[in-house]
PDB file of N, CA and C in Angstrom:
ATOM      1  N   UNK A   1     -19.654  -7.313   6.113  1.00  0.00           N
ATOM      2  CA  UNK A   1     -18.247  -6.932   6.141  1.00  0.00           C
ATOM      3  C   UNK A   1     -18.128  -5.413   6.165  1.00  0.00           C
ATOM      4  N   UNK A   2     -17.167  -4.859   7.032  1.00  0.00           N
ATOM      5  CA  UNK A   2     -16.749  -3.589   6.932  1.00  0.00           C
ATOM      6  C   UNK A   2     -16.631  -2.568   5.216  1.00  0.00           C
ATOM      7  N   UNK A   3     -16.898  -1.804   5.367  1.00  0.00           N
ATOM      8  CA  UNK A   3     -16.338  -1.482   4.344  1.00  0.00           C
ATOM      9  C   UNK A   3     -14.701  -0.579   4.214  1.00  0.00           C
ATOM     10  N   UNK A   4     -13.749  -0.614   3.363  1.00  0.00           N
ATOM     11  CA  UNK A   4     -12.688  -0.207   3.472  1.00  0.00           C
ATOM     12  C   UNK A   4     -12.472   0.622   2.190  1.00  0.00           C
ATOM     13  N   UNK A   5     -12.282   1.623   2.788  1.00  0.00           N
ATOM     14  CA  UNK A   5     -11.029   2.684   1.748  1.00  0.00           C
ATOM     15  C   UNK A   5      -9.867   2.772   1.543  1.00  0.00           C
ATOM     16  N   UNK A   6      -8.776   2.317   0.656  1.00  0.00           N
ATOM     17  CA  UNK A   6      -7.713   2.222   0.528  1.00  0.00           C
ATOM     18  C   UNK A   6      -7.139   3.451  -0.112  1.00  0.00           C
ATOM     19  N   UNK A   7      -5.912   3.814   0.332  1.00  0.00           N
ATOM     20  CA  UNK A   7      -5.277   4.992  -0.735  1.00  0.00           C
ATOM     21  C   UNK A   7      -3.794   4.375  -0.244  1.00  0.00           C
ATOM     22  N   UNK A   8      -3.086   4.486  -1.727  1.00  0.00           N
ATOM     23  CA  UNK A   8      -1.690   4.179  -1.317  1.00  0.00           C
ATOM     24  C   UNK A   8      -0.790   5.578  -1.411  1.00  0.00           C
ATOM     25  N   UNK A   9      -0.004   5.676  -0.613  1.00  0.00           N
ATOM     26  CA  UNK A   9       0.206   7.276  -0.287  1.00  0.00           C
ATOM     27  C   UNK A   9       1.604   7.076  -1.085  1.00  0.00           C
ATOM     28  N   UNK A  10       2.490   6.564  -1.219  1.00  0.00           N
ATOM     29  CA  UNK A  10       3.540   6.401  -2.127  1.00  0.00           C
ATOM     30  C   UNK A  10       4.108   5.328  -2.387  1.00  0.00           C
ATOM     31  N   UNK A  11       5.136   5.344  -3.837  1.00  0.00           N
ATOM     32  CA  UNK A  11       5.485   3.659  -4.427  1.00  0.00           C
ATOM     33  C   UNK A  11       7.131   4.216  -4.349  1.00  0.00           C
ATOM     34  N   UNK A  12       7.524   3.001  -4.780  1.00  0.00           N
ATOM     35  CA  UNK A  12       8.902   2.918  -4.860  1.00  0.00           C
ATOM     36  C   UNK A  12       9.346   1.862  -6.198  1.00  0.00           C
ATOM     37  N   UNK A  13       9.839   2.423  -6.978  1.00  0.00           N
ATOM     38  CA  UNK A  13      11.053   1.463  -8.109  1.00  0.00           C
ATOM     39  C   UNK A  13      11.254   0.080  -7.146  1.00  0.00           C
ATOM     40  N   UNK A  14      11.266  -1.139  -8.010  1.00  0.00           N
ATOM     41  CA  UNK A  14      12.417  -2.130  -7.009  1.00  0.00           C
ATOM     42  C   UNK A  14      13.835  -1.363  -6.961  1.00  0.00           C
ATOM     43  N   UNK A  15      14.324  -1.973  -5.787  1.00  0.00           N
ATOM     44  CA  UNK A  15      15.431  -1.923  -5.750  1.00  0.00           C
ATOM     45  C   UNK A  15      15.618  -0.360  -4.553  1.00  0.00           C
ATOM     46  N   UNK A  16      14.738   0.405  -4.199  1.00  0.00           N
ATOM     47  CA  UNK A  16      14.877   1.131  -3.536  1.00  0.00           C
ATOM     48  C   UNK A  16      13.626   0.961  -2.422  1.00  0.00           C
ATOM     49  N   UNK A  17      14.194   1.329  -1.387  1.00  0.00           N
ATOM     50  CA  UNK A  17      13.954   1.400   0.297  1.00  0.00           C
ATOM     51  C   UNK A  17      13.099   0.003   0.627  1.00  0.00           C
ATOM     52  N   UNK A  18      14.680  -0.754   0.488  1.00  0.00           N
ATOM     53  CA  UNK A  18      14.284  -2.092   0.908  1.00  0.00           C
ATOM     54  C   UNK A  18      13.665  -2.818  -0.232  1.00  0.00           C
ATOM     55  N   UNK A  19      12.895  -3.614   0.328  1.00  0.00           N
ATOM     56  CA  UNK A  19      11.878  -4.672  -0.439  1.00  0.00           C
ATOM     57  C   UNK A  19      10.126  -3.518  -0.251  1.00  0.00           C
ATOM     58  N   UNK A  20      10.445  -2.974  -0.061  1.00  0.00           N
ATOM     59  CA  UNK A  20       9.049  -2.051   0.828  1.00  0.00           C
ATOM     60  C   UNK A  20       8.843  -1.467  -1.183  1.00  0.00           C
ATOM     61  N   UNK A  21       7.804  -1.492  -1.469  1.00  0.00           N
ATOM     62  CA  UNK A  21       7.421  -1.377  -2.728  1.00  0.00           C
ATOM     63  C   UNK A  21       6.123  -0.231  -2.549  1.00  0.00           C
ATOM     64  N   UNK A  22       5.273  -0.015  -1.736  1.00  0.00           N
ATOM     65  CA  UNK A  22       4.190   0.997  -1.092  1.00  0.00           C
ATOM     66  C   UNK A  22       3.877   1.098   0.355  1.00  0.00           C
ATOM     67  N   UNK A  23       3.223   2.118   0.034  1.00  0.00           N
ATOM     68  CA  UNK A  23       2.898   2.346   2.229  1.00  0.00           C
ATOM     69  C   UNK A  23       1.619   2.955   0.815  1.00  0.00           C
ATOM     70  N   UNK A  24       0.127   2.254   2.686  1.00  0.00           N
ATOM     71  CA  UNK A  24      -0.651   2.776   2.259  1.00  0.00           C
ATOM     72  C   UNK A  24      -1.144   2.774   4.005  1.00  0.00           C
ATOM     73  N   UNK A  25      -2.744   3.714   3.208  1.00  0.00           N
ATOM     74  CA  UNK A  25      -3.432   3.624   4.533  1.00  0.00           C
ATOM     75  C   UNK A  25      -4.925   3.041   4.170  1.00  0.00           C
ATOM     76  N   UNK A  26      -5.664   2.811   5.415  1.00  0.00           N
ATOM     77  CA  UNK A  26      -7.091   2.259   5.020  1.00  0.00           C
ATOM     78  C   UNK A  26      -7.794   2.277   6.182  1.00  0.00           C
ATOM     79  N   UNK A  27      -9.152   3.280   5.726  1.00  0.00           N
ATOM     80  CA  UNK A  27     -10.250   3.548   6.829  1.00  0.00           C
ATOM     81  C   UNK A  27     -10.987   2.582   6.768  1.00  0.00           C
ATOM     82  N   UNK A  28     -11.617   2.248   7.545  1.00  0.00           N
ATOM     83  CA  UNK A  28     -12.514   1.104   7.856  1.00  0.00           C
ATOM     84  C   UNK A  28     -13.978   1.585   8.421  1.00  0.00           C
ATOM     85  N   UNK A  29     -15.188   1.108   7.556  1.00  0.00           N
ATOM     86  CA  UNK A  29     -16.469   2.478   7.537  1.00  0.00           C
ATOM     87  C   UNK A  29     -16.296   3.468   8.377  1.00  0.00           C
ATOM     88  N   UNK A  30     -15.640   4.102   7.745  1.00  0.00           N
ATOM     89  CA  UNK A  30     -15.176   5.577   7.238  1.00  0.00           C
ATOM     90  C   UNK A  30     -14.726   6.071   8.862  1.00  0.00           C
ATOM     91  N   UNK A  31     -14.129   5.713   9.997  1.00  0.00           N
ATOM     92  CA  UNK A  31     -13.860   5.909  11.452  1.00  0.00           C
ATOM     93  C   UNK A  31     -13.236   5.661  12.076  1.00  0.00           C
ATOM     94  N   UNK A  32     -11.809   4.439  11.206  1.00  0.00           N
ATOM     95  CA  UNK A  32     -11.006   4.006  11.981  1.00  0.00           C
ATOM     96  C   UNK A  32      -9.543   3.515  10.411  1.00  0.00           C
ATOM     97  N   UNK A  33      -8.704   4.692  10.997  1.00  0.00           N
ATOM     98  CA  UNK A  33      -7.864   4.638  10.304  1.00  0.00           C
ATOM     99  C   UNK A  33      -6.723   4.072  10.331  1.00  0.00           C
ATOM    100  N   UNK A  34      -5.916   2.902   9.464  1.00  0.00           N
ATOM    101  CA  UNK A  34      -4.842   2.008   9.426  1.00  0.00           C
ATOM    102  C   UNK A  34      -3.632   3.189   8.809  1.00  0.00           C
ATOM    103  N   UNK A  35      -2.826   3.161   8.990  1.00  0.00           N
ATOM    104  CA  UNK A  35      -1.620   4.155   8.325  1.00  0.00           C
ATOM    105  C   UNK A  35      -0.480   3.174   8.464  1.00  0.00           C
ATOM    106  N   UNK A  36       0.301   3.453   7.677  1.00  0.00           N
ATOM    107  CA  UNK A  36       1.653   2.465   7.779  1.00  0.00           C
ATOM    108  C   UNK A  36       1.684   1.147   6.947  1.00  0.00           C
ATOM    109  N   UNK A  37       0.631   0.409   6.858  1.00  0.00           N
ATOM    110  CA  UNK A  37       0.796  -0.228   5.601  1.00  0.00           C
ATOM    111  C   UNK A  37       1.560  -0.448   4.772  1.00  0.00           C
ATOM    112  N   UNK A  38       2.236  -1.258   4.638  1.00  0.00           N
ATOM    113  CA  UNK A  38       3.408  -1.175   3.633  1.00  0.00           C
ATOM    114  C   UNK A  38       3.021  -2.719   2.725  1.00  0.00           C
ATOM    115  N   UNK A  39       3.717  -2.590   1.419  1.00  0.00           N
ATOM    116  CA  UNK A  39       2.757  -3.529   0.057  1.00  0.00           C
ATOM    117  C   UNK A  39       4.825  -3.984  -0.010  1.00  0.00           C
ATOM    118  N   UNK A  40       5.533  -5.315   0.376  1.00  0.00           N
ATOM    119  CA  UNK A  40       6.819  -5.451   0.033  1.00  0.00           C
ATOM    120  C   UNK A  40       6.696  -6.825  -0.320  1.00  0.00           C
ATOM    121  N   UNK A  41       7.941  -6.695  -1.553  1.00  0.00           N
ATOM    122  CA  UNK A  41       8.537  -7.861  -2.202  1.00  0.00           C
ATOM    123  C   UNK A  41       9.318  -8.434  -1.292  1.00  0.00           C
ATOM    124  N   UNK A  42       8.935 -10.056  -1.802  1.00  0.00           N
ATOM    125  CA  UNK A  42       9.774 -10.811  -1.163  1.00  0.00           C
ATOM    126  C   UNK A  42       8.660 -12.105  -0.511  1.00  0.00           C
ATOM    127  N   UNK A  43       9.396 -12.702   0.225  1.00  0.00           N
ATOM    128  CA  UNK A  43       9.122 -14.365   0.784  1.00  0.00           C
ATOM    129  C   UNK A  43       8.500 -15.231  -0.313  1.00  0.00           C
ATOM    130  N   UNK A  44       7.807 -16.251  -0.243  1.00  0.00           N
ATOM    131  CA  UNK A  44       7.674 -17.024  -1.623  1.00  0.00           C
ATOM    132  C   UNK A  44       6.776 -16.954  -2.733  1.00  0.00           C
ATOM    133  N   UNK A  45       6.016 -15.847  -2.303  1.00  0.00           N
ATOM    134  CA  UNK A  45       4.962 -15.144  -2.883  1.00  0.00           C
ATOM    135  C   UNK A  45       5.260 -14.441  -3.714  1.00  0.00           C
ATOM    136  N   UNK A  46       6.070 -13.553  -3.711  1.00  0.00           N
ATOM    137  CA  UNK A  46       6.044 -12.353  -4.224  1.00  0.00           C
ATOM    138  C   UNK A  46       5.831 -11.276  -3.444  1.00  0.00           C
ATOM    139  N   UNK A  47       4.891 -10.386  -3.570  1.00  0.00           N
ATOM    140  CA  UNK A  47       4.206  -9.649  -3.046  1.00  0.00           C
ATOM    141  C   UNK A  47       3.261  -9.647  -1.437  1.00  0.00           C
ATOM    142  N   UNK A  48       3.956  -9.227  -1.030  1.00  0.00           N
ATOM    143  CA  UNK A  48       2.271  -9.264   0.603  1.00  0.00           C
ATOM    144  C   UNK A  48       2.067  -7.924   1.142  1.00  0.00           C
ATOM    145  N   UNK A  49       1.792  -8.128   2.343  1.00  0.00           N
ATOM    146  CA  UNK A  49       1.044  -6.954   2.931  1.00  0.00           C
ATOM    147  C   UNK A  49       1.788  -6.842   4.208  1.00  0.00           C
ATOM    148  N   UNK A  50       2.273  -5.845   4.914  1.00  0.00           N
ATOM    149  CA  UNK A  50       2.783  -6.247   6.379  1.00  0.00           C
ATOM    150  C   UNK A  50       1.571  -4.646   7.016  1.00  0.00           C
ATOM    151  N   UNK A  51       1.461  -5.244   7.952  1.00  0.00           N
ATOM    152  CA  UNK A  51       1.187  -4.123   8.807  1.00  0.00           C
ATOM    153  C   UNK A  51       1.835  -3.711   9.840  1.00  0.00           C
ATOM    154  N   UNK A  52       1.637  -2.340  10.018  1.00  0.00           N
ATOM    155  CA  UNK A  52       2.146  -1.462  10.683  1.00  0.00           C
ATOM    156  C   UNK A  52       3.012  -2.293  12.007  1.00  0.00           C
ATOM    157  N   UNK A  53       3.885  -1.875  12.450  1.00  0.00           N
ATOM    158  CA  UNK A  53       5.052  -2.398  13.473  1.00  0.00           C
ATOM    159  C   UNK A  53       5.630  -1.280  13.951  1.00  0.00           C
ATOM    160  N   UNK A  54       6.186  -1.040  15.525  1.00  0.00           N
ATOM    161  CA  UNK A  54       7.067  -0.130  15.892  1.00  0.00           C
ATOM    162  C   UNK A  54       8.180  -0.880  16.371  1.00  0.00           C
ATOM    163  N   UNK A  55       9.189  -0.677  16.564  1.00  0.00           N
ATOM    164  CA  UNK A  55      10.492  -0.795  17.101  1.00  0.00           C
ATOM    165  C   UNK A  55      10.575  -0.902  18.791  1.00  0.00           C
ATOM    166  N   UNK A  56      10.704  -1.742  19.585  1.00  0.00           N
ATOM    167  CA  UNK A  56      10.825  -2.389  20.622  1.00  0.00           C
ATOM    168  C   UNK A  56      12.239  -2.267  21.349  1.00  0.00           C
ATOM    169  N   UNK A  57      12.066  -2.663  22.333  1.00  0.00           N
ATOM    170  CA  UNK A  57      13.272  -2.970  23.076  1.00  0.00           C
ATOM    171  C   UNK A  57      14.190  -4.459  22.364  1.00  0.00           C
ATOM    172  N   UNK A  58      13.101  -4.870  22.384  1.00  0.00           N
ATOM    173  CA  UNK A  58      13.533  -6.684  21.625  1.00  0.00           C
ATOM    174  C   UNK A  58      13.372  -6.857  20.329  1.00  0.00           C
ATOM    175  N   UNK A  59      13.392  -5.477  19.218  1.00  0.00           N
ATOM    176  CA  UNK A  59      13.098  -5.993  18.287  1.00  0.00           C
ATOM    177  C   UNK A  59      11.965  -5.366  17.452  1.00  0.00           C
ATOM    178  N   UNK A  60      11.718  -5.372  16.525  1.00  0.00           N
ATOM    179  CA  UNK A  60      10.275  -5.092  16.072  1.00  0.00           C
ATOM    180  C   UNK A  60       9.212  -5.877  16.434  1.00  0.00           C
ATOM    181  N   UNK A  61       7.930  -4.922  16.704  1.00  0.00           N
ATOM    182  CA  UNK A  61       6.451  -5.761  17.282  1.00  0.00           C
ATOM    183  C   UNK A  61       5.579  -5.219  16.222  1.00  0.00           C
ATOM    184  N   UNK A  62       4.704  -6.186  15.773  1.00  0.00           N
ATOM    185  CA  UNK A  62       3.447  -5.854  14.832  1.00  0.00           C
ATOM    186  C   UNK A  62       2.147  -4.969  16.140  1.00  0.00           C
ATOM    187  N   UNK A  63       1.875  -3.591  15.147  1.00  0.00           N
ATOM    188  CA  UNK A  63       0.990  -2.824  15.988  1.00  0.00           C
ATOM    189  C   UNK A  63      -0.078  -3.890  16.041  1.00  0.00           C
ATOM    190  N   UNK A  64      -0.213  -4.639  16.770  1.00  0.00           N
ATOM    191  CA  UNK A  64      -1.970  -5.368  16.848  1.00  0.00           C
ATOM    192  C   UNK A  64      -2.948  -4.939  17.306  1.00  0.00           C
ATOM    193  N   UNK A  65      -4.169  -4.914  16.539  1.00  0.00           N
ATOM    194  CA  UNK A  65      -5.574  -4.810  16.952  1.00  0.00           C
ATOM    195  C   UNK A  65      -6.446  -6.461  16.780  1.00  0.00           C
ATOM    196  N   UNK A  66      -7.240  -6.681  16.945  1.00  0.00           N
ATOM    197  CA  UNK A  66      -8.116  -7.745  16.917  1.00  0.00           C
ATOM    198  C   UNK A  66      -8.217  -8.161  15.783  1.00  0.00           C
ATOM    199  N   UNK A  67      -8.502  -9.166  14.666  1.00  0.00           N
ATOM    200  CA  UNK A  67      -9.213  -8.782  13.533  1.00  0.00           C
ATOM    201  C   UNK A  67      -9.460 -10.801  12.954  1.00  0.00           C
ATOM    202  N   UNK A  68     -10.324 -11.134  12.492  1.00  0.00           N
ATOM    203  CA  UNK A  68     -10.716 -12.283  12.154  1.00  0.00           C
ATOM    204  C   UNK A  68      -9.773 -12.514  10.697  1.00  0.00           C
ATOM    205  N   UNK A  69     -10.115 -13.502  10.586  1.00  0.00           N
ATOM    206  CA  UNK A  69      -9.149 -14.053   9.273  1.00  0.00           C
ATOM    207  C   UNK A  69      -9.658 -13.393   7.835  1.00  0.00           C
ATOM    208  N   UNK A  70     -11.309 -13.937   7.861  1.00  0.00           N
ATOM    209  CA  UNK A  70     -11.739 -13.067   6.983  1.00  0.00           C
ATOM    210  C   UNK A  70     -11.783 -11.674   6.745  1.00  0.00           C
ATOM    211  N   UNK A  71     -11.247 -10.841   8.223  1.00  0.00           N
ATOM    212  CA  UNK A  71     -11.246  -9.653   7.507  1.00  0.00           C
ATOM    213  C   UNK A  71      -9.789  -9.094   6.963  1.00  0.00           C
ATOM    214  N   UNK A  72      -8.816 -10.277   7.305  1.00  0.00           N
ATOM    215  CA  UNK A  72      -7.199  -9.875   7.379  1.00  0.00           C
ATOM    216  C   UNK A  72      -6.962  -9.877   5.484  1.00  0.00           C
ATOM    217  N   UNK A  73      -7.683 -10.890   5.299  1.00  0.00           N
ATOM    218  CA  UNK A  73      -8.010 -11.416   3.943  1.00  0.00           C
ATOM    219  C   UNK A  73      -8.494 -10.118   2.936  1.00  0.00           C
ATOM    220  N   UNK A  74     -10.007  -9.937   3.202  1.00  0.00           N
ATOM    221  CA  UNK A  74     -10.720  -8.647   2.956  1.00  0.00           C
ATOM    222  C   UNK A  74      -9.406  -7.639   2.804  1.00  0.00           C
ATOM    223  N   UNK A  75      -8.947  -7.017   3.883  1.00  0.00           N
ATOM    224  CA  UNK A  75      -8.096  -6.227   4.221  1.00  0.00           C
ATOM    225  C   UNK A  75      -6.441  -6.266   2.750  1.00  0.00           C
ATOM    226  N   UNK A  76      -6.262  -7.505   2.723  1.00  0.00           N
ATOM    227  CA  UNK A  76      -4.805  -7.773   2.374  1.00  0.00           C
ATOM    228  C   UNK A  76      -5.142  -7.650   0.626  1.00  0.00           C
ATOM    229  N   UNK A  77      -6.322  -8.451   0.125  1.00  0.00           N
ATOM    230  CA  UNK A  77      -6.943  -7.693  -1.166  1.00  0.00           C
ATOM    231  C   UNK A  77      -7.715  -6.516  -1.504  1.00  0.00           C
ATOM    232  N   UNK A  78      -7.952  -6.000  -0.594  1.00  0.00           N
ATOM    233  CA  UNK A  78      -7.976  -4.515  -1.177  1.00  0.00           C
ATOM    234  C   UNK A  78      -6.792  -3.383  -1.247  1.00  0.00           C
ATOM    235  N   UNK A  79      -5.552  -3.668  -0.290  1.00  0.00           N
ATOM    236  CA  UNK A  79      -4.646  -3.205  -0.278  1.00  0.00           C
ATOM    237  C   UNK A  79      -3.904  -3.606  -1.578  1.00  0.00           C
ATOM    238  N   UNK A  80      -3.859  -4.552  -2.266  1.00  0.00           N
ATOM    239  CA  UNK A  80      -2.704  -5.229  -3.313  1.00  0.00           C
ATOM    240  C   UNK A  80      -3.781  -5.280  -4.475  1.00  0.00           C
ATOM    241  N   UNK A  81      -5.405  -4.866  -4.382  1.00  0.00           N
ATOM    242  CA  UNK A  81      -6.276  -4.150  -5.912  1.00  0.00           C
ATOM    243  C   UNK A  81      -6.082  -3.305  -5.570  1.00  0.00           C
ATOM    244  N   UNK A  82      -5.625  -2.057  -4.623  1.00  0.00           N
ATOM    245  CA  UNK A  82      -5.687  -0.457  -5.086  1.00  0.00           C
ATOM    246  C   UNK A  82      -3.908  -0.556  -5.365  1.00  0.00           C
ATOM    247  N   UNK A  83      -2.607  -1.520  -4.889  1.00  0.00           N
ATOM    248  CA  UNK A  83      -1.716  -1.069  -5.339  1.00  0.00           C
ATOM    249  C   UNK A  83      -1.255  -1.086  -7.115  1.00  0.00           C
ATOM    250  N   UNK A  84      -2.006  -2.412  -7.167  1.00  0.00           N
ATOM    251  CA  UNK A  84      -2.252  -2.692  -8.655  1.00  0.00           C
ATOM    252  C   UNK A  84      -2.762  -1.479  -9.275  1.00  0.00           C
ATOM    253  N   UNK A  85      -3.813  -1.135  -9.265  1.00  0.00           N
ATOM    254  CA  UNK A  85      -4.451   0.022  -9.795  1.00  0.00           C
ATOM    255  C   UNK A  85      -3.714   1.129  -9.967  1.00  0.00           C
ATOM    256  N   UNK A  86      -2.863   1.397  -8.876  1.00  0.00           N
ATOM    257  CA  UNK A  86      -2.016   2.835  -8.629  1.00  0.00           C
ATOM    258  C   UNK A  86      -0.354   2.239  -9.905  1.00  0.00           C
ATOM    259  N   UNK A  87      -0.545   0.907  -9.488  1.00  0.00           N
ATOM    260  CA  UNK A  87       0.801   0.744 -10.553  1.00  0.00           C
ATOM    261  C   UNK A  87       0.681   0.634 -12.119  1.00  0.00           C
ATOM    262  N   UNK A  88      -0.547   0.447 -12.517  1.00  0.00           N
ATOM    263  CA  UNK A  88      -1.110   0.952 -13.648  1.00  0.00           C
ATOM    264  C   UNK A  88      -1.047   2.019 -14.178  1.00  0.00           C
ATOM    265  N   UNK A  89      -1.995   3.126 -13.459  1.00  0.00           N
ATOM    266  CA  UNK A  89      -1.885   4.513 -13.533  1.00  0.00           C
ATOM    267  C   UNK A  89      -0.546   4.625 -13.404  1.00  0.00           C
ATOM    268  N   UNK A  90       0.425   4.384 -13.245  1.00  0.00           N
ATOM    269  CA  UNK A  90       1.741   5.174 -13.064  1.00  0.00           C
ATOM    270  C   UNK A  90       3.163   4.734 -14.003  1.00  0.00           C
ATOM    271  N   UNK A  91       1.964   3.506 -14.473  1.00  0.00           N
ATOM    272  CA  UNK A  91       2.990   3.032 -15.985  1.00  0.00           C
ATOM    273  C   UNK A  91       2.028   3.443 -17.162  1.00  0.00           C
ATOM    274  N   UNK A  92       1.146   4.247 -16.836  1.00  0.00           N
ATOM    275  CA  UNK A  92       0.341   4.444 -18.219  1.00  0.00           C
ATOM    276  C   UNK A  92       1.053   5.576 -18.778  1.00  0.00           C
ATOM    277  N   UNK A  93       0.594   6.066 -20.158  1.00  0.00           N
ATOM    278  CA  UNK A  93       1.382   7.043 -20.919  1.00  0.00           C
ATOM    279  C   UNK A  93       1.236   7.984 -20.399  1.00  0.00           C
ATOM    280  N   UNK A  94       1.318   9.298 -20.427  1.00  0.00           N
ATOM    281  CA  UNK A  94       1.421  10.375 -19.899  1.00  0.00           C
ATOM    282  C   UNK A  94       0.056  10.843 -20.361  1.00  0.00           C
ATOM    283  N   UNK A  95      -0.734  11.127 -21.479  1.00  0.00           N
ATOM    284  CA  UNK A  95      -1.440  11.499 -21.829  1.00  0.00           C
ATOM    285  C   UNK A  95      -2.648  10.872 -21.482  1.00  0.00           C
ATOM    286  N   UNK A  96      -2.937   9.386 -20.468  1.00  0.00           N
ATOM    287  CA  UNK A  96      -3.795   8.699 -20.062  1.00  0.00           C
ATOM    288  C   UNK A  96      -3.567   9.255 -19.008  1.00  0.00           C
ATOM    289  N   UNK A  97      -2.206   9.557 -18.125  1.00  0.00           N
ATOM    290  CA  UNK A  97      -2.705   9.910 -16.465  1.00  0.00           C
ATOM    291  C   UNK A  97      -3.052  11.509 -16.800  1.00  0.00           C
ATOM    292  N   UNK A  98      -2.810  12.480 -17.628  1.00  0.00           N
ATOM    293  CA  UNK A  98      -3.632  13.507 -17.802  1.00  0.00           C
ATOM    294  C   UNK A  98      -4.961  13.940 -17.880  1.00  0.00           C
ATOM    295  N   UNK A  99      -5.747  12.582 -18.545  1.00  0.00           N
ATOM    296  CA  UNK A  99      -7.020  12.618 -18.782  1.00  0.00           C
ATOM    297  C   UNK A  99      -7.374  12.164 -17.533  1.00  0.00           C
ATOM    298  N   UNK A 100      -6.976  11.032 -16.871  1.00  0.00           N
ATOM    299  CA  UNK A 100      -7.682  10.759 -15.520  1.00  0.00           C
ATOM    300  C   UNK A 100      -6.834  12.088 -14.331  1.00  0.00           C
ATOM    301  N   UNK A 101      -6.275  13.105 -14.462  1.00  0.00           N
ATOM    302  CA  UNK A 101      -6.169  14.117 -13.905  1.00  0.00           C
ATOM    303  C   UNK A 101      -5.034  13.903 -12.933  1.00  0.00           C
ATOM    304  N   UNK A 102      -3.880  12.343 -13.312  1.00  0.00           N
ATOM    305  CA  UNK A 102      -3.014  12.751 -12.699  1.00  0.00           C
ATOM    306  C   UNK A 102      -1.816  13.214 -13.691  1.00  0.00           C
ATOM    307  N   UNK A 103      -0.701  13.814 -12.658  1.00  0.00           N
ATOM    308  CA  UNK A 103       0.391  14.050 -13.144  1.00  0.00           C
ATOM    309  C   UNK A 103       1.284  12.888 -13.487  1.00  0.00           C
ATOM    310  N   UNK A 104       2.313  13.180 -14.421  1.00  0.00           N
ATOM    311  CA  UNK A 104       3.282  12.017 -14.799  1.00  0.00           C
ATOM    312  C   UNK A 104       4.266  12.136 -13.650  1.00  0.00           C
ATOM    313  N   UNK A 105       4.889  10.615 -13.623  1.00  0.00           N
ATOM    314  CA  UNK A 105       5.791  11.013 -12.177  1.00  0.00           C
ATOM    315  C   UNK A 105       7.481  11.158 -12.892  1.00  0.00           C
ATOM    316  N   UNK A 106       7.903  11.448 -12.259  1.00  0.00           N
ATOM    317  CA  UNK A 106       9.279  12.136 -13.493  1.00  0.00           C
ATOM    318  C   UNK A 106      10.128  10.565 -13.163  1.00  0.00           C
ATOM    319  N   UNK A 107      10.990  10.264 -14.034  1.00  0.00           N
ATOM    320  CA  UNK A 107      12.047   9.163 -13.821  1.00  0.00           C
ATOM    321  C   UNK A 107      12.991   9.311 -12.388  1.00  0.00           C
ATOM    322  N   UNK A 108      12.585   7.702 -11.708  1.00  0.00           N
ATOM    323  CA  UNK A 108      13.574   8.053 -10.612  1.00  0.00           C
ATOM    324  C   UNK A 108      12.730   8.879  -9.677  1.00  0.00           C
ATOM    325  N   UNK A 109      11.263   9.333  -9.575  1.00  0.00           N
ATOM    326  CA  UNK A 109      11.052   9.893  -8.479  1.00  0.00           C
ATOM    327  C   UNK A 109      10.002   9.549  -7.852  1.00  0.00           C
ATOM    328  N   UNK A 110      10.112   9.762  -6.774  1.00  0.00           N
ATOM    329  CA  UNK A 110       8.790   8.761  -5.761  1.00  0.00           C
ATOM    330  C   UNK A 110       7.346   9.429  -6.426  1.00  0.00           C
ATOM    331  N   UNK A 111       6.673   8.075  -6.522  1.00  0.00           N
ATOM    332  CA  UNK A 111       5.296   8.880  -6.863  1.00  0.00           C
ATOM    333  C   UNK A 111       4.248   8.974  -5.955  1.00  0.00           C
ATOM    334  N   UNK A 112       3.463   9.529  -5.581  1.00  0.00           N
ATOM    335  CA  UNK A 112       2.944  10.036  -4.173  1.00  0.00           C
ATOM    336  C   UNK A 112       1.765  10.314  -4.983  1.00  0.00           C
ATOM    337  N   UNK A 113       1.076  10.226  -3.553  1.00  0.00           N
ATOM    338  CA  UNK A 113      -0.565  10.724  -3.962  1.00  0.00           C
ATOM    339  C   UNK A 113      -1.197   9.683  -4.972  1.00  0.00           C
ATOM    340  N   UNK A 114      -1.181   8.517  -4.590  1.00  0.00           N
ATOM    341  CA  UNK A 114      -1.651   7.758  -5.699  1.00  0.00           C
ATOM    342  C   UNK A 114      -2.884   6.821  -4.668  1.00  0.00           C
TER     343      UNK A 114
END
């Protein structure tokens, strides 16, 4: 299996920009980069993964590349263990994201770089 790097580049509170809860991105051994990623609430799950889409004449189209089931899979849990992770760090106390060297994110404001 490929290997993948995930970073989620920013979160959102519910209730703001949409159901869209993160955008992330993810290299794939280390040469081929996914951007747009987005981690949104909603359908019967809860939580999923959408990938990247542009805006059409007819509508929105999912950007497609090739990809097997197992790696959509691969792909869709490492995106929703690094958002977990980042939503941890960002409900931890202030004095825990200091020691792991991040900043606290202020109330109400997008937290980035996570």
């Amino acid at each position: 299996m490929p290997t993948l790097e995930i970073k989620i580049n920013s979160m959102y509170p519910p209730g703001q920009q949409g159901g869209t809860r993160a955008y992330a991105s993810a290299t794939i051994d280390g040469c081929f980069a996914v951007r747009g990623i987005k981690v949104v609430e909603g359908g019967r799950d809860g939580l999923f993964v959408s990938m990247p889409s542009r805006k059409t004449v007819d509508g929105y189209k999912e950007v497609c590349f090739p990809v097997t089931a197992e790696f959509r899979s691969q792909l869709h849990n490492a995106v929703m263990d690094a958002y977990q992770q980042a939503l941890t760090m960002a409900q931890a106390p202030p004095a825990q994201q200091e020691a792991a060297g991040e900043e606290a994110p202020q109330e109400g404001q997008q937290m980035a770089g996570m």
